[in-house]
Protein backbone atom coordinates (compact mmCIF):
# COMPACT_ATOMS: atom_id res chain seq x y z
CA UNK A 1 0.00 0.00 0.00
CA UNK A 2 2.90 2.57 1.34
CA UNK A 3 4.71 1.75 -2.53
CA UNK A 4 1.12 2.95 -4.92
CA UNK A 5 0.61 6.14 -2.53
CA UNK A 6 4.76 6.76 -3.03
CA UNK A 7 3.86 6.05 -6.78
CA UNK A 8 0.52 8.14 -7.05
CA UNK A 9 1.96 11.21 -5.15
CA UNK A 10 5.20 10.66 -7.77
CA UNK A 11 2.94 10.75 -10.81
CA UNK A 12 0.96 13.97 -9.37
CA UNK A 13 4.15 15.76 -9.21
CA UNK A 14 5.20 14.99 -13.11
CA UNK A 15 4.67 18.21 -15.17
CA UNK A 16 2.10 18.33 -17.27
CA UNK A 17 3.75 18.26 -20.46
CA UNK A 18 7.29 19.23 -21.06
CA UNK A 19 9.33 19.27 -23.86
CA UNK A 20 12.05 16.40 -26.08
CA UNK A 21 14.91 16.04 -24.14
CA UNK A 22 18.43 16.15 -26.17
CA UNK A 23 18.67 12.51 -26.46
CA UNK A 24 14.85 12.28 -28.21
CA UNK A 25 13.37 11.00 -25.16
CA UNK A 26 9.64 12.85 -24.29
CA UNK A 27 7.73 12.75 -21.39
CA UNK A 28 4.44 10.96 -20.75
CA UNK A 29 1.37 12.94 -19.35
CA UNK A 30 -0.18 11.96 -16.17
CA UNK A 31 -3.21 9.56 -16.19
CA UNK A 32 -4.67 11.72 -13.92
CA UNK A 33 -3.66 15.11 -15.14
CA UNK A 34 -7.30 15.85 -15.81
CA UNK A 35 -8.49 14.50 -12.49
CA UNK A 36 -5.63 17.30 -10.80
CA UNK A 37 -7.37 20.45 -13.18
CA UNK A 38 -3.96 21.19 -14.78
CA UNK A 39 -6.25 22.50 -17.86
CA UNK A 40 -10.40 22.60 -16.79
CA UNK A 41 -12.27 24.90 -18.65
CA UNK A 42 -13.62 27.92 -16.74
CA UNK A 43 -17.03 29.10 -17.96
CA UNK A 44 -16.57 32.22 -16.37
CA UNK A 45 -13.63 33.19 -18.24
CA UNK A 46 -15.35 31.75 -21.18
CA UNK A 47 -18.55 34.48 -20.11
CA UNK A 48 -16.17 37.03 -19.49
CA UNK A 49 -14.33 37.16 -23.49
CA UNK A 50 -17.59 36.61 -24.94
CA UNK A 51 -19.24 39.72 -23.12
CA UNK A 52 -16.14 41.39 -24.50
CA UNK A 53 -16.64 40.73 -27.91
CA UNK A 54 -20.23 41.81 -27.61
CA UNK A 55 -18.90 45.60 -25.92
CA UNK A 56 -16.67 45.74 -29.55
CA UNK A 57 -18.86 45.09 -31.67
CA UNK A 58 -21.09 47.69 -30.02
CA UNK A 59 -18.58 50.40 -30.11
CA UNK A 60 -17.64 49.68 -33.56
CA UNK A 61 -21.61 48.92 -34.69
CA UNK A 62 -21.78 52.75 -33.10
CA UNK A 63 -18.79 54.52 -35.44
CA UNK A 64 -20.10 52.61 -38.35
CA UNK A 65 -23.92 54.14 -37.60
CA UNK A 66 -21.88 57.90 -37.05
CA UNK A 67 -20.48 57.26 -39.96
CA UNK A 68 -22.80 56.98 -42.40
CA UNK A 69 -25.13 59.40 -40.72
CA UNK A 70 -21.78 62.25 -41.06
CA UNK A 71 -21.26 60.94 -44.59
CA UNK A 72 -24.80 61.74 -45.69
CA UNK A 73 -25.40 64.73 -43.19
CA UNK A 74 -23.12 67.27 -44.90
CA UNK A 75 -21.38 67.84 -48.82
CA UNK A 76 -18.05 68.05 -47.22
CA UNK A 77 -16.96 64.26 -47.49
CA UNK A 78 -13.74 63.85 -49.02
CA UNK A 79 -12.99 60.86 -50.86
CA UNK A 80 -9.08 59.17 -51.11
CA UNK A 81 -8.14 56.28 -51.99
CA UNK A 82 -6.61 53.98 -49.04
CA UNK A 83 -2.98 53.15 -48.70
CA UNK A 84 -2.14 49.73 -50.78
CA UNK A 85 0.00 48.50 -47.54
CA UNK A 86 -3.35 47.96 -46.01
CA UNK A 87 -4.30 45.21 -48.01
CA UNK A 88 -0.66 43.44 -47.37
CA UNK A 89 -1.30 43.77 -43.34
CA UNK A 90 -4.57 42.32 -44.31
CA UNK A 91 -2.61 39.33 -45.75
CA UNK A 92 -0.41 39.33 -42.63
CA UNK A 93 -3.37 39.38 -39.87
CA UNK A 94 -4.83 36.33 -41.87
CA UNK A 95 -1.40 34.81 -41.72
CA UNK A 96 -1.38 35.31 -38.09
CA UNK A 97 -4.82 33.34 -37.39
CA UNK A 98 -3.74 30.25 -39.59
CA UNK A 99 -0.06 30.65 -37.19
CA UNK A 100 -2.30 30.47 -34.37
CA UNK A 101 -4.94 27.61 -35.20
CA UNK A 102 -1.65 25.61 -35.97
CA UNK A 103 -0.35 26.15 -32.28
CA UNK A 104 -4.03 25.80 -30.63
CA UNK A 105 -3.64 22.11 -32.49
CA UNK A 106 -0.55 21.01 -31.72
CA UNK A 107 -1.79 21.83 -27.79
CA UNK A 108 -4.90 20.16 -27.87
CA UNK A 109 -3.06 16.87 -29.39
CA UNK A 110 -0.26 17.12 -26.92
CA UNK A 111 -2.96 17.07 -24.11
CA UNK A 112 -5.04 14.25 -26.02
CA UNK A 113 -1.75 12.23 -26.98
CA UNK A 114 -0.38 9.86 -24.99
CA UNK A 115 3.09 10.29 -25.70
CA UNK A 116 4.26 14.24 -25.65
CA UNK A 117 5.82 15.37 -28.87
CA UNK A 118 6.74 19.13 -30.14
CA UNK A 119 4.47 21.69 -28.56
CA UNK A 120 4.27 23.99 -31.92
CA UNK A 121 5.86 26.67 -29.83
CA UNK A 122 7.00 27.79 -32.63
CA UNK A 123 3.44 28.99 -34.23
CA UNK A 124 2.96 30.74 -31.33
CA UNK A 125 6.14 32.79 -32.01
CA UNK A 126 5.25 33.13 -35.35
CA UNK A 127 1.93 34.71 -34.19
CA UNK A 128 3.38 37.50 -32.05
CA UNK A 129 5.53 38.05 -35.09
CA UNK A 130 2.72 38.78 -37.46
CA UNK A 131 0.51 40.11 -35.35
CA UNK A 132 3.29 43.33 -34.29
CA UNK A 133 3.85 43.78 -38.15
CA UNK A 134 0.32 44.22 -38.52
CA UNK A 135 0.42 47.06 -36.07
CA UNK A 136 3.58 48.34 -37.75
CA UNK A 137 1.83 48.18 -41.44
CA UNK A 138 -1.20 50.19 -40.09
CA UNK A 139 1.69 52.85 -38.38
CA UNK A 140 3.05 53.16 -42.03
CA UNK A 141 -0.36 53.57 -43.57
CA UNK A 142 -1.18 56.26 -41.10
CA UNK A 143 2.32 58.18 -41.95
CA UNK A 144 1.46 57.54 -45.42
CA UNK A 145 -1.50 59.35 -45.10
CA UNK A 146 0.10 62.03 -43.30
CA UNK A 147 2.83 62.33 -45.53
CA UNK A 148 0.34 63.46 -48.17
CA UNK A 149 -1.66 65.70 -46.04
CA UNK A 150 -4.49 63.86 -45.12
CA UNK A 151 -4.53 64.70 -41.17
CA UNK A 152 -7.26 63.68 -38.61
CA UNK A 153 -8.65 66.88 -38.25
CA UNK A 154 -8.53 67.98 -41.77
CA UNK A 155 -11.84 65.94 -43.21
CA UNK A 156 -14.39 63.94 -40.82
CA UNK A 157 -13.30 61.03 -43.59
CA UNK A 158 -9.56 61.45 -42.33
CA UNK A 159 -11.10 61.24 -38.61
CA UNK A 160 -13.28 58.22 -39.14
CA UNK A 161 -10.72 56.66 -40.78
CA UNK A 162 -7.80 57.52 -38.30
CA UNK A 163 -10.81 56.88 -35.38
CA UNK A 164 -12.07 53.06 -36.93
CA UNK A 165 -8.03 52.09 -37.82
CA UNK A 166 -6.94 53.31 -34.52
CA UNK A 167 -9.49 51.48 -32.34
CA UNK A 168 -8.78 48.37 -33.88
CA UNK A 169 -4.86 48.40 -33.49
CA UNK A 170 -5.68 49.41 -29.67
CA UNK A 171 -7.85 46.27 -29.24
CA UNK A 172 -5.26 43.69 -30.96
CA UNK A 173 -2.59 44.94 -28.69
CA UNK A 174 -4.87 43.57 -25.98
CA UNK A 175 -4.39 40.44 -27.72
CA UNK A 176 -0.73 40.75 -28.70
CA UNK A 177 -0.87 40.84 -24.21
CA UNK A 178 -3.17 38.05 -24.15
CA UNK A 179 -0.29 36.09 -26.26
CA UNK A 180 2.65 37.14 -24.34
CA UNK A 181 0.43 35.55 -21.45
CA UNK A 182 0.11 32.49 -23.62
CA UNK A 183 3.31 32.39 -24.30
CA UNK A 184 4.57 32.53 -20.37
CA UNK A 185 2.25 30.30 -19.42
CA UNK A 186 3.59 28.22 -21.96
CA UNK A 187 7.09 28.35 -20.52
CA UNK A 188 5.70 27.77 -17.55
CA UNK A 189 4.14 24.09 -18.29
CA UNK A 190 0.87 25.84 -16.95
CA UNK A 191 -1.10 26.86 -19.68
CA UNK A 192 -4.97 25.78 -19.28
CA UNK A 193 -6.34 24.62 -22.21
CA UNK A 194 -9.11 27.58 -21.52
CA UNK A 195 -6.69 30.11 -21.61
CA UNK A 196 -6.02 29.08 -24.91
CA UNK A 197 -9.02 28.93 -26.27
CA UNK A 198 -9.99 32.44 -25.11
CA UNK A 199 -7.23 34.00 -26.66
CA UNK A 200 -7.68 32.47 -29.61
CA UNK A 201 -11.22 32.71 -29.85
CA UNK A 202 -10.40 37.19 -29.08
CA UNK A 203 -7.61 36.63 -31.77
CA UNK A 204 -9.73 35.30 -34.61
CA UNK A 205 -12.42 38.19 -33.52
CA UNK A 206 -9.91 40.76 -34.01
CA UNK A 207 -9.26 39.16 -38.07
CA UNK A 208 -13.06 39.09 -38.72
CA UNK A 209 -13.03 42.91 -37.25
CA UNK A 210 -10.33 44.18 -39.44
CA UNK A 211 -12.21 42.73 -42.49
CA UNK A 212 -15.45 44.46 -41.71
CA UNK A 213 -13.61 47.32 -41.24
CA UNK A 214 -11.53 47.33 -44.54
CA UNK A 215 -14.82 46.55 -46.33
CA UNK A 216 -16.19 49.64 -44.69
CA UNK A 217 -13.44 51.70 -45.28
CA UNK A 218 -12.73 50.54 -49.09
CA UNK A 219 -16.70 51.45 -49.59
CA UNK A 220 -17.13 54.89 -47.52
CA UNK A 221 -13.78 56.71 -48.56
């Protein structure tokens, strides 16, 4: 009896997943690892993102209505034709997602597996990559702009479009954080599944956003 409590408290103790060693070898996960909550979902969290989500899409269903109530309000509109690096940071933020996804399912097999293999750490890395040249490409569409005297305050189409672009580069560096957190965690050999899949989830949100918004944009200026 003493020798399976020795063995059980042993197995409790094992980290939840952990990476090859030098000579190939790789860990196993604990039987019970799920029994222990390493990685239990949390509704509330879960609540909590999706309430989120619903507080953007308010604010942004808001400047969209403002929008097209200016636009139509007054003869003043100007027209211009958006910078072309938009439409390669579009490329990039799409990149980003599929970078992601990758990484969310090398996790999820590495906690379903068995037998521990690569965690895809380096998707994640990939992620944070693309995701700060996105915000880069929109800072060199704004200087564009700029550059050719299209300021904020010199047309409400500068504004809106300085205002929409803006708003959405603040909210994805709330999820280049959430990543960083990820990523930690990661290190850590304590990243919950649910932590995961919120970020994610906010990540992909942020894509879908930026497409609305370019659609917007491409029609309204």
């Amino acid at each position: 009896m003493g020798i399976i409590v020795e063995d059980a408290v042993k197995t409790a103790h094992r980290p939840e997943f952990g990476r090859s060693g030098g000579n190939g070898s790789r860990h196993i996960i604990p039987r019970d690892a799920r029994s222990l909550g390493l990685r239990e979902s949390h509704p509330s969290g879960s609540s909590a993102i999706w309430v989120g989500i619903a507080a953007i899409i308010m604010m942004f269903a808001a400047l969209t209505s403002a929008l097209v109530v200016r636009q139509g309000a007054s003869m003043d509109w100007h027209h211009f034709d958006l910078p072309n690096i938009l439409y390669f940071n579009t490329a990039v933020l799409l990149a980003s997602s599929i970078t992601l996804e990758m990484f969310a399912r090398r996790f999820r097999q590495r906690w379903s597996s068995p037998v521990l293999g690569d965690s895809g750490s380096p998707w994640l890395y990939a992620t944070l990559v693309l995701g700060a040249m996105f915000v880069a490409g929109q800072y060199l569409a704004w200087h564009q702009l700029n550059s050719e005297g299209l300021y904020m305050a010199s047309n409400p189409s500068h504004s809106f479009f300085y205002v929409l672009t803006g708003g959405h580069v603040l909210h994805l560096l709330g999820g280049l954080i959430a990543l960083v957190y990820v990523t930690a965690k990661l290190k850590r050999f304590t990243l919950r599944q649910s932590t995961l899949s919120m970020a994610t989830k906010y990540w992909h949100f942020m894509d879908l956003l930026w497409l609305y918004l370019l659609g917007l944009l491409w029609l309204k200026m």
